[in-house]
PDB file of N, CA and C in Angstrom:
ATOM      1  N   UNK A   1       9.750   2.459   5.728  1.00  0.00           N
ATOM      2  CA  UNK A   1       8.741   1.487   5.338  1.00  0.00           C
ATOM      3  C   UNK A   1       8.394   0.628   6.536  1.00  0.00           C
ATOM      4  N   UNK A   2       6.950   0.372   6.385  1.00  0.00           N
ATOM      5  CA  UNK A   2       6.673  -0.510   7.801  1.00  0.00           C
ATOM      6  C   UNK A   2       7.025  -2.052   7.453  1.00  0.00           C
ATOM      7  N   UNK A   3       6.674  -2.452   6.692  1.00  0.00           N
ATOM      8  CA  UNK A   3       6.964  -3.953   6.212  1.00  0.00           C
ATOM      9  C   UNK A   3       7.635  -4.352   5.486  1.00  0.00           C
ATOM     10  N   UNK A   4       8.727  -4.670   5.613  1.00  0.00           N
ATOM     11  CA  UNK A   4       9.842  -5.169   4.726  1.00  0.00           C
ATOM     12  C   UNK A   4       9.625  -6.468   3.983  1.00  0.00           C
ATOM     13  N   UNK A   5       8.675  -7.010   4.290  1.00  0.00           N
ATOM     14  CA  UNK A   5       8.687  -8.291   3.140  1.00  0.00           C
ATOM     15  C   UNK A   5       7.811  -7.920   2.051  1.00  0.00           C
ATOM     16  N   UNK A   6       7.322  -6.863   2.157  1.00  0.00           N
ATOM     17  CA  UNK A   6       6.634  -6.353   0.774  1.00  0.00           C
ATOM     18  C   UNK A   6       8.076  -6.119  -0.239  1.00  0.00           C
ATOM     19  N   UNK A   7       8.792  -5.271   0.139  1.00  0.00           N
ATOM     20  CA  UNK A   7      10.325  -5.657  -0.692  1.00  0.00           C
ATOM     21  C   UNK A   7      10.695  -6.724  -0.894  1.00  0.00           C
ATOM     22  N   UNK A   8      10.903  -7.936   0.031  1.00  0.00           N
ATOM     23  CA  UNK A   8      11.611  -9.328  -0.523  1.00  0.00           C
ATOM     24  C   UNK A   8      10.576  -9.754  -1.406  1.00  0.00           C
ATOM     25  N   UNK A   9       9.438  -9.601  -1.529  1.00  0.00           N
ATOM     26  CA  UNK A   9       8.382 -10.316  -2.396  1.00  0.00           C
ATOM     27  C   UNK A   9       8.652  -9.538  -3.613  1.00  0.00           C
ATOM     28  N   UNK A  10       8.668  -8.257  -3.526  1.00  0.00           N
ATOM     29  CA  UNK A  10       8.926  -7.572  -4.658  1.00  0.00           C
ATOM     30  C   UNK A  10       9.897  -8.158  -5.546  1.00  0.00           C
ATOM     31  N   UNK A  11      10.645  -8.055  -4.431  1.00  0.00           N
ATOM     32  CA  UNK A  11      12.196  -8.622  -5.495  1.00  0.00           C
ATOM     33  C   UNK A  11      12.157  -9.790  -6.054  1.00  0.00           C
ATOM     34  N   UNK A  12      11.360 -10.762  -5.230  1.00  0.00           N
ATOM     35  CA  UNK A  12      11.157 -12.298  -5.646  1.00  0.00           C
ATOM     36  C   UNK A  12      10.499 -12.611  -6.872  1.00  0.00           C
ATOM     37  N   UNK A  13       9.137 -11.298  -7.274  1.00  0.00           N
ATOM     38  CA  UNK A  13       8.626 -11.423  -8.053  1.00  0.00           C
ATOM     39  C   UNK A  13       8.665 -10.640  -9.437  1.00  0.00           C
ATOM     40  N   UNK A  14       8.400  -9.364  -8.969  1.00  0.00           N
ATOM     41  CA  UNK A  14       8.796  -8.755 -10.051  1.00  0.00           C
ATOM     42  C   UNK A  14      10.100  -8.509 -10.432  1.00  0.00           C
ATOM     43  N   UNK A  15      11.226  -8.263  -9.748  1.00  0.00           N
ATOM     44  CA  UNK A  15      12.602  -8.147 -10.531  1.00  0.00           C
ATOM     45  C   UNK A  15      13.041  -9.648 -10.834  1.00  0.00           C
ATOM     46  N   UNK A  16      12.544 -10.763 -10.402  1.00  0.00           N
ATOM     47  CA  UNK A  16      13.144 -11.926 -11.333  1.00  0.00           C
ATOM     48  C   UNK A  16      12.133 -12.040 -12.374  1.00  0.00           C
ATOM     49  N   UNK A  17      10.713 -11.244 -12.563  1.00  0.00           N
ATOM     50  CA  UNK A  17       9.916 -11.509 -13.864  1.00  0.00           C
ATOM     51  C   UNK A  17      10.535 -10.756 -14.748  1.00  0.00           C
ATOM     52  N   UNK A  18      11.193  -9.616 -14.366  1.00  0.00           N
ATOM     53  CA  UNK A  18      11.948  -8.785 -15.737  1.00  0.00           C
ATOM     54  C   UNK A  18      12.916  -9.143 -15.721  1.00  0.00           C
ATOM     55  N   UNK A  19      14.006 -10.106 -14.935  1.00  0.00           N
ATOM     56  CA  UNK A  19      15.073 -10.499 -14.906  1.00  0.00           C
ATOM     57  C   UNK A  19      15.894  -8.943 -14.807  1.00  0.00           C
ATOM     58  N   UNK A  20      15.700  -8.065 -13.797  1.00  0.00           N
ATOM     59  CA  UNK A  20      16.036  -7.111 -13.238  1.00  0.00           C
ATOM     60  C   UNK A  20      17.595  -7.554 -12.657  1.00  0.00           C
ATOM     61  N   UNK A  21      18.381  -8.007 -11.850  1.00  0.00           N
ATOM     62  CA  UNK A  21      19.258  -8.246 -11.513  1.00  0.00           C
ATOM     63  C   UNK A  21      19.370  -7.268 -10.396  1.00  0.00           C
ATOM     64  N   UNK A  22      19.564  -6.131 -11.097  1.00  0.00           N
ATOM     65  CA  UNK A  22      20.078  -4.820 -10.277  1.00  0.00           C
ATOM     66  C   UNK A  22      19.116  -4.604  -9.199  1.00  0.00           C
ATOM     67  N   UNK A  23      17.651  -4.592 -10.063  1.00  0.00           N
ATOM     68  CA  UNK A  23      16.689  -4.041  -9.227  1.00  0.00           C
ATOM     69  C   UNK A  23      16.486  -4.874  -7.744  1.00  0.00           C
ATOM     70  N   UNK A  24      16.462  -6.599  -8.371  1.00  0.00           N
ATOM     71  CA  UNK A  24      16.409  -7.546  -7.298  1.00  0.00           C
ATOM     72  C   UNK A  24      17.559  -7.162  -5.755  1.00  0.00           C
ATOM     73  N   UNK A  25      18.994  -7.336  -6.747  1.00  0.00           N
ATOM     74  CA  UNK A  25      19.565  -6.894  -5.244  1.00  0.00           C
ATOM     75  C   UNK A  25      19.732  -5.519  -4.606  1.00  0.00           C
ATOM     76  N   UNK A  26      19.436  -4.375  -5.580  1.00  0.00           N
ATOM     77  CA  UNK A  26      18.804  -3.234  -4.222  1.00  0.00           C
ATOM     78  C   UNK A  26      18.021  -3.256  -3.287  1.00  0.00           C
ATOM     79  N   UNK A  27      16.755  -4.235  -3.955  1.00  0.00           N
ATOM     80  CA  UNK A  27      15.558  -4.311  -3.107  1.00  0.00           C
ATOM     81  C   UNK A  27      16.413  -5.134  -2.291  1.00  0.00           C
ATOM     82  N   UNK A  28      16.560  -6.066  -2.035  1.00  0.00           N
ATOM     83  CA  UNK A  28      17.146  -6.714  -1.219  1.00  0.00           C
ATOM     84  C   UNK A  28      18.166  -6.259   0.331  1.00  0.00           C
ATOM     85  N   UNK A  29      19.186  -5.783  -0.486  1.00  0.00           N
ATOM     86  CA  UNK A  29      20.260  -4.344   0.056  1.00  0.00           C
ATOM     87  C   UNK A  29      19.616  -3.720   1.093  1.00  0.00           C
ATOM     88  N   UNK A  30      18.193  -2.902   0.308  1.00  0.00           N
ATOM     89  CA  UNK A  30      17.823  -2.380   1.363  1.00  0.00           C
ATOM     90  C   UNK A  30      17.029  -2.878   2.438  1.00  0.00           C
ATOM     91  N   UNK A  31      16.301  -3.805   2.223  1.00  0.00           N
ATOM     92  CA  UNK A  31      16.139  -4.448   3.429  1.00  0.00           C
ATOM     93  C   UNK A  31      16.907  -5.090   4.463  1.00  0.00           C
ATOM     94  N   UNK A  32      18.210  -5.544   4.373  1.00  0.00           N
ATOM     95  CA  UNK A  32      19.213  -5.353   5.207  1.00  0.00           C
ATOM     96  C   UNK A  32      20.095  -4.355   5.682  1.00  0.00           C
ATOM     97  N   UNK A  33      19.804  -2.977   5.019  1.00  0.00           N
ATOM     98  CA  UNK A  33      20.720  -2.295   5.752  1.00  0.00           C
ATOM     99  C   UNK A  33      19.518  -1.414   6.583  1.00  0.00           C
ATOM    100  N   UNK A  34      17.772  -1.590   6.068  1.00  0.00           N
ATOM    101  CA  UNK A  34      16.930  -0.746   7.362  1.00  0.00           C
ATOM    102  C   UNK A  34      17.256  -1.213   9.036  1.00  0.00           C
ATOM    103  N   UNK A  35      17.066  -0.096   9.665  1.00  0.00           N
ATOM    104  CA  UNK A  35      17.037  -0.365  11.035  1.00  0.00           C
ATOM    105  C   UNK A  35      15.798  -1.038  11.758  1.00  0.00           C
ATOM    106  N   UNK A  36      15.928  -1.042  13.083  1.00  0.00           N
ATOM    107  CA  UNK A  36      14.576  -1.455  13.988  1.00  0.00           C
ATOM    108  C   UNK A  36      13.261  -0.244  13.566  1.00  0.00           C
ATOM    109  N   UNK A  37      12.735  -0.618  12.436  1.00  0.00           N
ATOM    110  CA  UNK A  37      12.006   0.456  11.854  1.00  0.00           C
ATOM    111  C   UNK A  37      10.305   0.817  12.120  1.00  0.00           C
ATOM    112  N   UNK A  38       9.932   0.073  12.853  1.00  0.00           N
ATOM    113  CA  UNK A  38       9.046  -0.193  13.034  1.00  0.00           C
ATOM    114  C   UNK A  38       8.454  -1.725  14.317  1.00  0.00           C
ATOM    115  N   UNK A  39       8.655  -0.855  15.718  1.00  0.00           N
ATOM    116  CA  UNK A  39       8.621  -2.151  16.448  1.00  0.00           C
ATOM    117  C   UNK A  39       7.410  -3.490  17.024  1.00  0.00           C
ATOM    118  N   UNK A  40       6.454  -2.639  15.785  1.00  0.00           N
ATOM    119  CA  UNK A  40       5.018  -3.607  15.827  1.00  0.00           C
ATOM    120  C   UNK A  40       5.459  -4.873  14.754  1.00  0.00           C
ATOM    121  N   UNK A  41       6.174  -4.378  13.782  1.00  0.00           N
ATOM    122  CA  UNK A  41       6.552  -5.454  12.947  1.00  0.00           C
ATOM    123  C   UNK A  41       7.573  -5.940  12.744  1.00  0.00           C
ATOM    124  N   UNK A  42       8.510  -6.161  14.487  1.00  0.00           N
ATOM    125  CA  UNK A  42       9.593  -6.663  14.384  1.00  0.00           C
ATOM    126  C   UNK A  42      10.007  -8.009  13.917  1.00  0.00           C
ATOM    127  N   UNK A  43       9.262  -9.046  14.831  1.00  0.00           N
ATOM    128  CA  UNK A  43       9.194 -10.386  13.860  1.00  0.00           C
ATOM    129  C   UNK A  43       9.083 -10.697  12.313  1.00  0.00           C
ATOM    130  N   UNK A  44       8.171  -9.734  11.634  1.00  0.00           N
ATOM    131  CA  UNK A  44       8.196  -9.928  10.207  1.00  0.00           C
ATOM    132  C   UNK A  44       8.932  -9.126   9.804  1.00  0.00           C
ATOM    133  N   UNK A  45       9.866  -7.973   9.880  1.00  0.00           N
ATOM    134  CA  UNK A  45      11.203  -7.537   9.677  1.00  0.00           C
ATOM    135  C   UNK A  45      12.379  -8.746   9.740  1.00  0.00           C
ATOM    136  N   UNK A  46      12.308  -8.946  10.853  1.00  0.00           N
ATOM    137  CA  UNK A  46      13.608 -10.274  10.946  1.00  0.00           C
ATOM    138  C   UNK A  46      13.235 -11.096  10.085  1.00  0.00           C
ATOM    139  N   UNK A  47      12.437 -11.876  10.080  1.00  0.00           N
ATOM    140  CA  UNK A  47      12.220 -12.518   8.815  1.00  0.00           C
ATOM    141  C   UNK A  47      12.758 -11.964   7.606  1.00  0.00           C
ATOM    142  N   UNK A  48      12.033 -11.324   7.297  1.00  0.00           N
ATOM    143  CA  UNK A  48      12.113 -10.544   5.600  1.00  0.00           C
ATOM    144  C   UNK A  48      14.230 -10.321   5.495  1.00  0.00           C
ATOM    145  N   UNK A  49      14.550  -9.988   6.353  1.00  0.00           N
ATOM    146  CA  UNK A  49      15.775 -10.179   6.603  1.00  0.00           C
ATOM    147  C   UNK A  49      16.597 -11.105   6.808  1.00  0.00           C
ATOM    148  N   UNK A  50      16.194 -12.286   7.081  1.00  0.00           N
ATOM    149  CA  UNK A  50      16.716 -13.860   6.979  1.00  0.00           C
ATOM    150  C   UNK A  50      16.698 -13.838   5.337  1.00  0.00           C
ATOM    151  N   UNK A  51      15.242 -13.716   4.903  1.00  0.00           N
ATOM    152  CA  UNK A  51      14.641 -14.193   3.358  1.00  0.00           C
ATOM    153  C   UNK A  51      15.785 -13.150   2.756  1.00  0.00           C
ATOM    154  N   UNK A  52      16.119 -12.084   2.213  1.00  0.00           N
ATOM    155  CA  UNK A  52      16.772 -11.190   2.337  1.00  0.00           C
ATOM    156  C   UNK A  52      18.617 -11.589   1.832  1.00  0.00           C
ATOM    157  N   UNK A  53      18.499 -12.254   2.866  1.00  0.00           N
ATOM    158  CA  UNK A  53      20.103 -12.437   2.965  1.00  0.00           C
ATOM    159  C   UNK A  53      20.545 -13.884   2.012  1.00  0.00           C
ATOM    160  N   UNK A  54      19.565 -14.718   2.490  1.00  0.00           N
ATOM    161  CA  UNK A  54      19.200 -15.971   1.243  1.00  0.00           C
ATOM    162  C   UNK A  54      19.203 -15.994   0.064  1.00  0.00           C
ATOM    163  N   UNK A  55      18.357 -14.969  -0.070  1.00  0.00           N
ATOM    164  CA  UNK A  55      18.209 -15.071  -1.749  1.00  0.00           C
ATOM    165  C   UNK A  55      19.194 -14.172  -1.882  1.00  0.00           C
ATOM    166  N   UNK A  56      19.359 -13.369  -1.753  1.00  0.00           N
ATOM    167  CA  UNK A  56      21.069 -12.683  -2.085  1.00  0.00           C
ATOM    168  C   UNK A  56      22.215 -13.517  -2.455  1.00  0.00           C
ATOM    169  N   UNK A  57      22.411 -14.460  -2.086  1.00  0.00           N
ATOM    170  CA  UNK A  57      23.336 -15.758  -1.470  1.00  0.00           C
ATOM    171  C   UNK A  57      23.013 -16.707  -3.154  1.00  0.00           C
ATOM    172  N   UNK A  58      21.562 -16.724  -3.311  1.00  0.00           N
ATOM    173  CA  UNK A  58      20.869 -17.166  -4.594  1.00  0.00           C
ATOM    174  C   UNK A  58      20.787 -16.259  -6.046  1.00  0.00           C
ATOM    175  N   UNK A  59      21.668 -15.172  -5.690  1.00  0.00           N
ATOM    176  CA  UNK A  59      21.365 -14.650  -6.618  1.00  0.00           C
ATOM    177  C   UNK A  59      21.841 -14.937  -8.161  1.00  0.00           C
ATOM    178  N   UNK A  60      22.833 -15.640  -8.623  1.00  0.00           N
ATOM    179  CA  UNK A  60      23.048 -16.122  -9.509  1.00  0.00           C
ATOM    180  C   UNK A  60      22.585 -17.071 -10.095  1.00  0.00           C
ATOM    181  N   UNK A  61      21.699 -17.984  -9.190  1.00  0.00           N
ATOM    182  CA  UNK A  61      20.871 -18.671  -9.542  1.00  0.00           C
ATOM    183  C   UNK A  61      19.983 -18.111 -10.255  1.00  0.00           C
ATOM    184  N   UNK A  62      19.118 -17.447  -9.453  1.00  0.00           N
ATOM    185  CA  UNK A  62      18.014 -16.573 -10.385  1.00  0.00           C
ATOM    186  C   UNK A  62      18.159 -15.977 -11.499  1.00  0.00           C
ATOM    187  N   UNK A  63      19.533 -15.871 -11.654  1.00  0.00           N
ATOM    188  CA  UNK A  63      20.151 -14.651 -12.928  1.00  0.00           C
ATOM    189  C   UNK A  63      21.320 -14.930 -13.055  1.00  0.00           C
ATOM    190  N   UNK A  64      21.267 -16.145 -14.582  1.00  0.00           N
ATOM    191  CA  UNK A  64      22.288 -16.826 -14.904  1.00  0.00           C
ATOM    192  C   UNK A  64      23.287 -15.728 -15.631  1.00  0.00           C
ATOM    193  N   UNK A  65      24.239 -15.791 -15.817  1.00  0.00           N
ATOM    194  CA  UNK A  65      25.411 -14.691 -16.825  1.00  0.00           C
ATOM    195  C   UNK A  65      25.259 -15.313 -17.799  1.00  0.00           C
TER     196      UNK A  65
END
């Protein structure tokens, strides 16, 4: 994938609108475990990968037990 914050948005939006859980932190997952995947959109990779690791960190927030 060229742009990885199309995933963190994903996850931000639609798996906390279905209250997905699972779905949220795969999407997530995988945006931290892609490589240097694309080196036109390295800056907005790192990003999406900061955002990424955050809301991971948030995830119980979003999705109370």
């Amino acid at each position: 994938r060229r742009n990885l914050l199309v995933l963190v948005n994903m996850a931000r939006t639609y798996a906390v609108r279905r209250q997905d859980r699972d779905l949220y932190r795969s999407l997530l997952v995988e945006v931290l475990e892609a490589g240097d995947i694309n080196p036109e959109q390295r800056l907005t990779n790192m990003i999406a990968k900061r955002r990424a690791e955050r809301y991971l960190r948030q995830i119980d927030e979003r999705f109370p037990r």
